[in-house]
Protein backbone atom coordinates (compact mmCIF):
# COMPACT_ATOMS: atom_id res chain seq x y z
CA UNK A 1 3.01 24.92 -8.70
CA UNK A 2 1.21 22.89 -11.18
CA UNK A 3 2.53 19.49 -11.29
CA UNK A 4 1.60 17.32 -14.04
CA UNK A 5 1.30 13.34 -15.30
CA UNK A 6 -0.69 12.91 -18.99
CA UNK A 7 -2.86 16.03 -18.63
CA UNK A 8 -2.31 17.28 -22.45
CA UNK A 9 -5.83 17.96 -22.61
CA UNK A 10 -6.29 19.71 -20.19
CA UNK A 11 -3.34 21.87 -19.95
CA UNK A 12 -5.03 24.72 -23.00
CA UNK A 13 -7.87 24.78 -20.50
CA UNK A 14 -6.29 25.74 -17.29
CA UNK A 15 -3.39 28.26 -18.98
CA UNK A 16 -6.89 30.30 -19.84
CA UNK A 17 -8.26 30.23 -16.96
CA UNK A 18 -5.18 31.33 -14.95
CA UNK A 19 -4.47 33.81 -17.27
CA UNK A 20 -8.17 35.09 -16.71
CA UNK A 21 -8.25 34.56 -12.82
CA UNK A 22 -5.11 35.44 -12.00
CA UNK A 23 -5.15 38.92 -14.18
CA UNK A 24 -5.19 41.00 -10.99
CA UNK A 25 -2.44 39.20 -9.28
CA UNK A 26 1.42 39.28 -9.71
CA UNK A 27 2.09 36.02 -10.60
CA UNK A 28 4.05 33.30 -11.67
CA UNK A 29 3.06 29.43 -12.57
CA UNK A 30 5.62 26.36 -12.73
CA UNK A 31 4.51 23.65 -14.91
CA UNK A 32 6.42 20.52 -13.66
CA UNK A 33 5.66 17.63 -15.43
CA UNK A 34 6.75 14.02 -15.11
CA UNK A 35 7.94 13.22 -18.86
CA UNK A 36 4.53 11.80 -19.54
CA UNK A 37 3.79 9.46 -22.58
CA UNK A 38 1.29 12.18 -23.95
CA UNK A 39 3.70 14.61 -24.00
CA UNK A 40 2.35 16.78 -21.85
CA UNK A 41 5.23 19.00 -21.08
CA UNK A 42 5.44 19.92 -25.07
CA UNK A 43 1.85 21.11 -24.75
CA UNK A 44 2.02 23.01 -21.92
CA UNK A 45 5.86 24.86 -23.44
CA UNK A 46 3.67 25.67 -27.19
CA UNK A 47 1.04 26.53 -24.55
CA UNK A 48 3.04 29.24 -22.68
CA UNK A 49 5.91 29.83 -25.37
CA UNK A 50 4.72 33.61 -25.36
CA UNK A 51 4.11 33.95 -21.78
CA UNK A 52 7.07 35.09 -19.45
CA UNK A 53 4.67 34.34 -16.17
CA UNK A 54 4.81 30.54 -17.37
CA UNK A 55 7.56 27.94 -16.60
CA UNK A 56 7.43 24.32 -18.28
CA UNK A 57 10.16 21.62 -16.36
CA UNK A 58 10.69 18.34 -17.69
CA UNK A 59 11.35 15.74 -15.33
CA UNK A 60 13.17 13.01 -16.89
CA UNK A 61 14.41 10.78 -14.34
CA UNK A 62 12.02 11.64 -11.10
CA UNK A 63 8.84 10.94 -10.20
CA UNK A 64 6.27 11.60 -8.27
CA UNK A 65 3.35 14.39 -7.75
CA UNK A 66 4.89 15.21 -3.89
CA UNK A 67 8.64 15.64 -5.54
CA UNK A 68 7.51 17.40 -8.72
CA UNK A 69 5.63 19.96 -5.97
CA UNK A 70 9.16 20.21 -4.22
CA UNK A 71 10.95 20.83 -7.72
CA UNK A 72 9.03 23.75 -8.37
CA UNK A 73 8.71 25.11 -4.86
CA UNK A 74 12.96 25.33 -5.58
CA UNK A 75 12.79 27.24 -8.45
CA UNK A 76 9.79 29.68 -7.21
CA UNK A 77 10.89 33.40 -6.84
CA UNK A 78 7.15 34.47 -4.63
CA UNK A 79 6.57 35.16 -1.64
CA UNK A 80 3.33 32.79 -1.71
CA UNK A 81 3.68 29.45 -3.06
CA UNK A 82 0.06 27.63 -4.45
CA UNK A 83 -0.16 24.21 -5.01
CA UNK A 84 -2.82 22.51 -7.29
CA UNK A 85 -3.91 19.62 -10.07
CA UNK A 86 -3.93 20.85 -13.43
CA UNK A 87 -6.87 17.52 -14.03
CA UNK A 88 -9.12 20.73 -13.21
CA UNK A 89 -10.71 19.73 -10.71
CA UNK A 90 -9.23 22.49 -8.77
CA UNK A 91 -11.23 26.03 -9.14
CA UNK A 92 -8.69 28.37 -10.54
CA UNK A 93 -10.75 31.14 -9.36
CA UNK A 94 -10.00 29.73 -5.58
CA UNK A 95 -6.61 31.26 -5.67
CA UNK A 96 -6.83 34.88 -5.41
CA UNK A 97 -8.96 33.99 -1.82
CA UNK A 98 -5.92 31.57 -0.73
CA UNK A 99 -3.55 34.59 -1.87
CA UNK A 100 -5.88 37.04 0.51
CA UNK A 101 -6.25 35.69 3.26
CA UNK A 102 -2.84 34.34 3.47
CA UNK A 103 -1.76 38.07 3.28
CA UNK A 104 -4.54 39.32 5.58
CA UNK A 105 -3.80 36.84 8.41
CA UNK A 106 -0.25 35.87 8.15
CA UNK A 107 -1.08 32.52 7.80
CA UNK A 108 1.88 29.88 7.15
CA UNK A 109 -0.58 27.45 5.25
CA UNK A 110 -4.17 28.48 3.75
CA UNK A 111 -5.87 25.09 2.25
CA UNK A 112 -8.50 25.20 0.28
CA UNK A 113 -11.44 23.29 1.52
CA UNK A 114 -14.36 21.10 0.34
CA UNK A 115 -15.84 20.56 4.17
CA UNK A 116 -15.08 24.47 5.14
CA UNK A 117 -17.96 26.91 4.24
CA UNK A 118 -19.07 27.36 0.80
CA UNK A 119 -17.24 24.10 0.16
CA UNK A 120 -18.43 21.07 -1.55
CA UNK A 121 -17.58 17.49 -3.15
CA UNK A 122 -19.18 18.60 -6.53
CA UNK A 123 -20.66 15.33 -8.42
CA UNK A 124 -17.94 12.98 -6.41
CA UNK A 125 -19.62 9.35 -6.19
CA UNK A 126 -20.15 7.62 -2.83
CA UNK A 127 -16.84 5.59 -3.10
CA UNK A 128 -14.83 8.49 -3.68
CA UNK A 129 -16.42 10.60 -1.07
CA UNK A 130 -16.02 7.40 1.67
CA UNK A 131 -12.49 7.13 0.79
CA UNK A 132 -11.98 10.73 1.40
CA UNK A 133 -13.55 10.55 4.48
CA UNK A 134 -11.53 7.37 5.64
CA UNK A 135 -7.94 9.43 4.18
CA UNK A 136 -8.84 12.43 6.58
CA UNK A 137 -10.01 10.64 9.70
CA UNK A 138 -6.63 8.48 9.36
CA UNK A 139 -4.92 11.76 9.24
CA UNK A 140 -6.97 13.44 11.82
CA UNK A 141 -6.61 10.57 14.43
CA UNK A 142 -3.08 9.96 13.68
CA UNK A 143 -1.30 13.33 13.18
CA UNK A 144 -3.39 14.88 14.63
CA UNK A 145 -4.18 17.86 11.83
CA UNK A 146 -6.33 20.58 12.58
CA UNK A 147 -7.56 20.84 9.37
CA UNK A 148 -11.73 19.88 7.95
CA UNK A 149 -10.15 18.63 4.77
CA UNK A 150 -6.14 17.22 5.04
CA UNK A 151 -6.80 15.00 1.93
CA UNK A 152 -6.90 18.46 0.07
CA UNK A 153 -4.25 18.69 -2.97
CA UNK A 154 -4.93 22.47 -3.63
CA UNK A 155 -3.11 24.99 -0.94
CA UNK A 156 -0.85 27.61 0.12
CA UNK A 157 2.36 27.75 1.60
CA UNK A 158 4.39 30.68 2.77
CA UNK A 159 7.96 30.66 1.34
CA UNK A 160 8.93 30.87 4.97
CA UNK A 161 7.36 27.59 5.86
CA UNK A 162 8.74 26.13 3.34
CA UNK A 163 12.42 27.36 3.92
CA UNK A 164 11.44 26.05 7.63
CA UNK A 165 10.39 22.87 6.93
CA UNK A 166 13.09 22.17 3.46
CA UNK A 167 15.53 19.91 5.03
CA UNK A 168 12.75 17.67 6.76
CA UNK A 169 10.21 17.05 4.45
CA UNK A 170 9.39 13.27 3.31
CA UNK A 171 8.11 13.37 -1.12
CA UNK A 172 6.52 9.86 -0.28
CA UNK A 173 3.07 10.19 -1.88
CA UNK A 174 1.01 12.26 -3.05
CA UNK A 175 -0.17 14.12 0.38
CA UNK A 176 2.80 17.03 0.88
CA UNK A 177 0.20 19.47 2.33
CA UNK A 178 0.64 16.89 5.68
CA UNK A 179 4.20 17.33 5.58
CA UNK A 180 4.05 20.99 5.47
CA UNK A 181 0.94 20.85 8.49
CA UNK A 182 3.66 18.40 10.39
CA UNK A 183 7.15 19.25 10.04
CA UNK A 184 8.77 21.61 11.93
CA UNK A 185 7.31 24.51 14.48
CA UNK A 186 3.74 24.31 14.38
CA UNK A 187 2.18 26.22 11.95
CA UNK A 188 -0.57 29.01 11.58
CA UNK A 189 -3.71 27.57 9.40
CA UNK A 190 -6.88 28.39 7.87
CA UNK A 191 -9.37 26.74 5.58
CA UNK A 192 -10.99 28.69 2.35
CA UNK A 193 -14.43 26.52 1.09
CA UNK A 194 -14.21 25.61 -2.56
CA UNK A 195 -16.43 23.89 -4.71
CA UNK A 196 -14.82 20.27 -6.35
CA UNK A 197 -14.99 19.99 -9.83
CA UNK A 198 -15.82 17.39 -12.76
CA UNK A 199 -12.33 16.16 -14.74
CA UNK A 200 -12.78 16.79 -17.94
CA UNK A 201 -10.03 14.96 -20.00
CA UNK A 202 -7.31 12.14 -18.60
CA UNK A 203 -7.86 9.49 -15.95
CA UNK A 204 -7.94 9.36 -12.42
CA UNK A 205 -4.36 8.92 -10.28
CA UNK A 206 -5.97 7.85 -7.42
CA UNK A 207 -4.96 3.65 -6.85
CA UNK A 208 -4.56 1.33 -4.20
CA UNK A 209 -0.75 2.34 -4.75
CA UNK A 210 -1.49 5.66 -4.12
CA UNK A 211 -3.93 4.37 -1.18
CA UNK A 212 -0.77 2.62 0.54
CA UNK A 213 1.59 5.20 -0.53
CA UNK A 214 -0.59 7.66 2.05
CA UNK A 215 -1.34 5.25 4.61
CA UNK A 216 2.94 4.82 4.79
CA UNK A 217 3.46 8.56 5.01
CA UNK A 218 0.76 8.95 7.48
CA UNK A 219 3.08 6.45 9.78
CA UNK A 220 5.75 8.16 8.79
CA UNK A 221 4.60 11.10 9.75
CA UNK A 222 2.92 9.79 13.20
CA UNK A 223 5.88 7.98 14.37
CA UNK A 224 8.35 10.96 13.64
CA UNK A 225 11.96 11.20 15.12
CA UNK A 226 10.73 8.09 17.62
CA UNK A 227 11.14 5.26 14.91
CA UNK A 228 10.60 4.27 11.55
CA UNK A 229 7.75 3.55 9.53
CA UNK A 230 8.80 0.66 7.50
CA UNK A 231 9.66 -0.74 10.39
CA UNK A 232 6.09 0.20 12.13
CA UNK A 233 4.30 -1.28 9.23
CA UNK A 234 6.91 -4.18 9.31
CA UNK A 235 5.41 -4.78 13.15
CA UNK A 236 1.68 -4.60 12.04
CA UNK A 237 2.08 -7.12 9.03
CA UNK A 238 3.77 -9.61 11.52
CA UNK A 239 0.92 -8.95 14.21
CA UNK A 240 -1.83 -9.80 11.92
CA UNK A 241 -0.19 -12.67 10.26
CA UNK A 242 0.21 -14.00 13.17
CA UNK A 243 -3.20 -14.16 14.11
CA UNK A 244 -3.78 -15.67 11.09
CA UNK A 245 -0.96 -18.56 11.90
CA UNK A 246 -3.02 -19.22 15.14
CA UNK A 247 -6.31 -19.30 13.32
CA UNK A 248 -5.33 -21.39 10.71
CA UNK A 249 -3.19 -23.95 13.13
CA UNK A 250 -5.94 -24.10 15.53
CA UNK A 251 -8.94 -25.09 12.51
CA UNK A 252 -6.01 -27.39 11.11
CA UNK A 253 -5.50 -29.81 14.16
CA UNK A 254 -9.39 -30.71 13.50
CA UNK A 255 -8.13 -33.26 10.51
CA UNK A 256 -3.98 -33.41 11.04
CA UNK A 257 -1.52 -33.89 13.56
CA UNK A 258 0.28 -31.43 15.90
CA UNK A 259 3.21 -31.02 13.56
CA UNK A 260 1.67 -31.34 10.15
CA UNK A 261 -0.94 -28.20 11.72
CA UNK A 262 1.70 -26.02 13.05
CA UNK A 263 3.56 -26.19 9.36
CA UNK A 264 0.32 -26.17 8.02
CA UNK A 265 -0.16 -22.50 10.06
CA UNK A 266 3.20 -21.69 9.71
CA UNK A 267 2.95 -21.06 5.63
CA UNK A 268 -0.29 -19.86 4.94
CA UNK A 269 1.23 -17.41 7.79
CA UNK A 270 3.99 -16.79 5.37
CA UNK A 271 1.99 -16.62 1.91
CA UNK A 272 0.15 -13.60 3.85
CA UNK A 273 3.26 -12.03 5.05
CA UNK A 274 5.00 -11.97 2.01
CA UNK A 275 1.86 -10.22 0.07
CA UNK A 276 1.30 -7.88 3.51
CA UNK A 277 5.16 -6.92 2.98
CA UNK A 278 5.03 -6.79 -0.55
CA UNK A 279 2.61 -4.46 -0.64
CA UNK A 280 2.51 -2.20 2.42
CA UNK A 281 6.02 -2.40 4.23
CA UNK A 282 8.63 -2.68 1.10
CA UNK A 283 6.56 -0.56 -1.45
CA UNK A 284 9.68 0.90 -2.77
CA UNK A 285 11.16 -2.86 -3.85
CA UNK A 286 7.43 -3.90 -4.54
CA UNK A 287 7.39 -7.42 -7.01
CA UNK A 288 5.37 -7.32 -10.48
CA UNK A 289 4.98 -10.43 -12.45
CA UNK A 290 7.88 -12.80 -12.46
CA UNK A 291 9.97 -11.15 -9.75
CA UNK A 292 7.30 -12.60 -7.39
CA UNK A 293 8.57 -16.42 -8.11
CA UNK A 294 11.98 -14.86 -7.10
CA UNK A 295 11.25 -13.08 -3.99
CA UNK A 296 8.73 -15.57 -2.77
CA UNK A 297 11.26 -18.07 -3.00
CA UNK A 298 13.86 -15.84 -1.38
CA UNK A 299 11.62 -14.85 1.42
CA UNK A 300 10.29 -18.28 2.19
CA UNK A 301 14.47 -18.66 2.90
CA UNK A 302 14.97 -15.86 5.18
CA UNK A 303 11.39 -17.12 6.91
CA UNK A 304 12.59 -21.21 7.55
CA UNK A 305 15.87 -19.09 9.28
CA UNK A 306 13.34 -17.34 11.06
CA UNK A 307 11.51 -20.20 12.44
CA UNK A 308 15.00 -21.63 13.38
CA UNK A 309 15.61 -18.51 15.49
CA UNK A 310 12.15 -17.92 16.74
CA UNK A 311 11.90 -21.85 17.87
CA UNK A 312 15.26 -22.23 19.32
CA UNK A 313 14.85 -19.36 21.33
CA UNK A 314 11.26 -20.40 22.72
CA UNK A 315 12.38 -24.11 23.06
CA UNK A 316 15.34 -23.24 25.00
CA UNK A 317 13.27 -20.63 27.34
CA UNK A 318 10.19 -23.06 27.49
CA UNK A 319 9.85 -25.52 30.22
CA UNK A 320 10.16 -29.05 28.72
CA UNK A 321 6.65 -30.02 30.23
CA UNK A 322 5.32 -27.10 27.36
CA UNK A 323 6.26 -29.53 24.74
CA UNK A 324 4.45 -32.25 24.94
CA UNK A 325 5.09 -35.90 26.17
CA UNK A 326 8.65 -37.28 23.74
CA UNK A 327 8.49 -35.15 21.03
CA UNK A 328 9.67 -37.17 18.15
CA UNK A 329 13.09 -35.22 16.98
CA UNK A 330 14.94 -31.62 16.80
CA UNK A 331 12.13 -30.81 13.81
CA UNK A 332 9.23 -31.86 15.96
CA UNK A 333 10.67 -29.93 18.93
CA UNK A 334 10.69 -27.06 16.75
CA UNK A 335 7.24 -27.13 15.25
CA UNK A 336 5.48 -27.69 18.93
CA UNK A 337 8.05 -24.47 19.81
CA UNK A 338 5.95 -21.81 17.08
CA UNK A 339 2.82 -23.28 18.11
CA UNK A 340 1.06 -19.45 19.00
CA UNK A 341 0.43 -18.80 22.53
CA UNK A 342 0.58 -15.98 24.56
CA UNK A 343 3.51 -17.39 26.89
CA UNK A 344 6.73 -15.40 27.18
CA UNK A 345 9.08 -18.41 25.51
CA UNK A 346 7.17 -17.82 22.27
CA UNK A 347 6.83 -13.84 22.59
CA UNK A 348 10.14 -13.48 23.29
CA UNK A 349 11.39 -16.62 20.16
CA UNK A 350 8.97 -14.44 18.11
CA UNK A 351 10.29 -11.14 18.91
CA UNK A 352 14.05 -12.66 18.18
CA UNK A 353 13.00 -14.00 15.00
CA UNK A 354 11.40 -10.86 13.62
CA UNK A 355 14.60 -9.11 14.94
CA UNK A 356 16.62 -11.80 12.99
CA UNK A 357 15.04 -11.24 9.60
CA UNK A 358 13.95 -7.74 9.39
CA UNK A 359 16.96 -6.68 7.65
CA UNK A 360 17.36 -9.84 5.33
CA UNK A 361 14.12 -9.00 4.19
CA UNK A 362 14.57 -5.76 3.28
CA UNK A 363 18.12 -5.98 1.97
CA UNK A 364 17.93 -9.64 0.06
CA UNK A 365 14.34 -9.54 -0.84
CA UNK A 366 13.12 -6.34 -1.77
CA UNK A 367 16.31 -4.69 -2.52
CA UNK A 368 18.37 -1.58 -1.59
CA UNK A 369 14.18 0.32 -2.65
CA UNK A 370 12.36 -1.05 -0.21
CA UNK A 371 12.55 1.92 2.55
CA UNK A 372 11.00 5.12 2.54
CA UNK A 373 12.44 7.43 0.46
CA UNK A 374 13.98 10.62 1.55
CA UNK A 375 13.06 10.98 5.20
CA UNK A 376 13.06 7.52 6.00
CA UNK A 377 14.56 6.68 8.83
């Protein structure tokens, strides 16, 4: 399974050196490739037009390097199914090892490693190798993999793991070796060292989309059948704004009043949620450009409700000595209410008032996207 996004160049290349490492093997290769702007998939069909082993699909209206993995995996006839980059990067000459010792130890999954023995990062530059690193000790800490290198793209899979773990598997990403190491029964592994490689043609995928991406199906992933990860995420955005609310409140009553601090708090606590949502817990809905003047001003709605709900809720609960001697008005009352502290009138006001707009946010401001994709629960 080769899946593909502008790699034109590159796609001559790797046919020969398939064709040349693969020549003792009975084998098939599935070109899927994401209708890219470079035409990619027309290459890689005048590529292979003579060649009954090759498969070129065009995926028009999908995207998605852990989907386009999943499209071919359907359409595979073997008994072993490979995964890898066609940026070649990948060693081509990797595969008849994966293939072996598959075979040899009836593995379920075989990855191919740059930490195992006889492994290495190539010419990788410090950044790349420290975000490696910080990808597979999230992995390792979270789910739990038993594996030296989970960040790896290039792999085996056993047709029966993957008729296993079909029905359960999450395309979010670009990581579906952890949802293969995850899903379903646990499953027999091993590790095969291979040497990185130097791209040649085309540009990078990796971005801080791709970056969040991961980090989201790495929660999805860790919290399983016990919850959901938007909602996790949702959770972790709220904790740390709120922090933020209490540190910027707190350095505020230094040069305002009690009310003017607290609203003060209160939106540069909202400014930060609405970028932390934005970008980690709705990436499916996530704004570009002018959208953000619409959803800003739509969240910043669903956020005064909110407040309404999370301030009732503590001012009713609190005792009225907690509020200060004659607090000027309903408004007043309300502000003094979300002042942070660590008393169970504001947990609990906060708790309702997350409760309260969870939904609205994800319905109203990022749209009917904004979840996890298949999987998401």
């Amino acid at each position: 399974m080769v899946p593909t996004y502008n790699e034109a160049d590159n796609i001559p290349i790797l046919v020969r050196r398939l064709r040349t490492d693969l020549a003792d093997l009975d084998y098939e290769i599935i070109i899927v490739d994401d209708d890219s702007p470079d035409r990619t998939w027309q290459v890689a069909q005048d590529t292979v037009a003579d060649d009954p082993r090759f498969q070129v699909v065009r995926r028009r209206s999908e995207r998605g390097l852990s989907s386009a993995v999943l499209t071919g995996m359907g359409i595979a006839d073997g008994s072993i199914l490979v995964v890898m980059d066609a940026d070649l990067q990948h060693d081509t000459a990797t595969i008849p090892l994966l293939v072996s010792t598959m075979m040899d130890n009836d593995l379920d999954i075989c990855v191919a490693s740059r930490e195992a023995t006889g492994g290495s990062y190539g010419s990788f530059g410090r950044r790349r190798r420290l975000m490696s690193w910080l990808g597979a000790t999230v992995a390792r800490l979270a789910i739990r993999v038993p594996l030296s290198d989970p960040m790896s793209g290039f792999f085996a899979v056993s047709r029966h793991r993957y008729q296993t773990v079909e029905d359960e598997l999450n395309p979010l990403g670009f990581k579906i070796l952890l949802e293969f190491m995850v899903r379903g029964p646990r499953p027999k592994v091993d590790e095969v060292g291979y040497r990185f490689r130097q791209r040649l043609h085309g540009a990078t995928k990796l971005s801080s989309r791709v970056a969040v991406d991961y980090l989201r199906a790495v929660a999805e992933l860790a919290v399983g059948r016990h919850g959901s990860a938007t909602a996790l995420v949702y959770g972790v955005v709220v904790a740390v704004t709120l922090v933020l609310q209490a540190l910027s409140s707190w350095l505020a009553h230094g040069v305002a009043g009690r009310s003017i601090a607290t609203g003060l708090g209160l939106e540069l606590a909202a400014l930060a949620a609405y970028c932390g949502h934005n970008t980690f817990t709705f990436p499916g809905g996530h704004h570009h450009g002018l959208a953000h003047r619409v959803g800003l001003a739509r969240f910043h709605a669903i956020a005064c409700y909110g407040w309404v709900v999370h301030g009732s809720v503590a001012a009713l609960m609190a005792p009225p000595s907690s509020l200060g001697p004659n607090p000027d008005g309903p408004i007043a009352v309300l502000l003094q209410s979300l002042e942070p502290t660590v008393e169970a009138a504001y947990i609990i006001g906060l708790l309702a008032g997350s409760l309260a707009t969870y939904n609205l946010y994800r319905h109203l401001v990022w749209g009917s996207a904004a979840g996890v994709k298949a999987g998401e629960r």
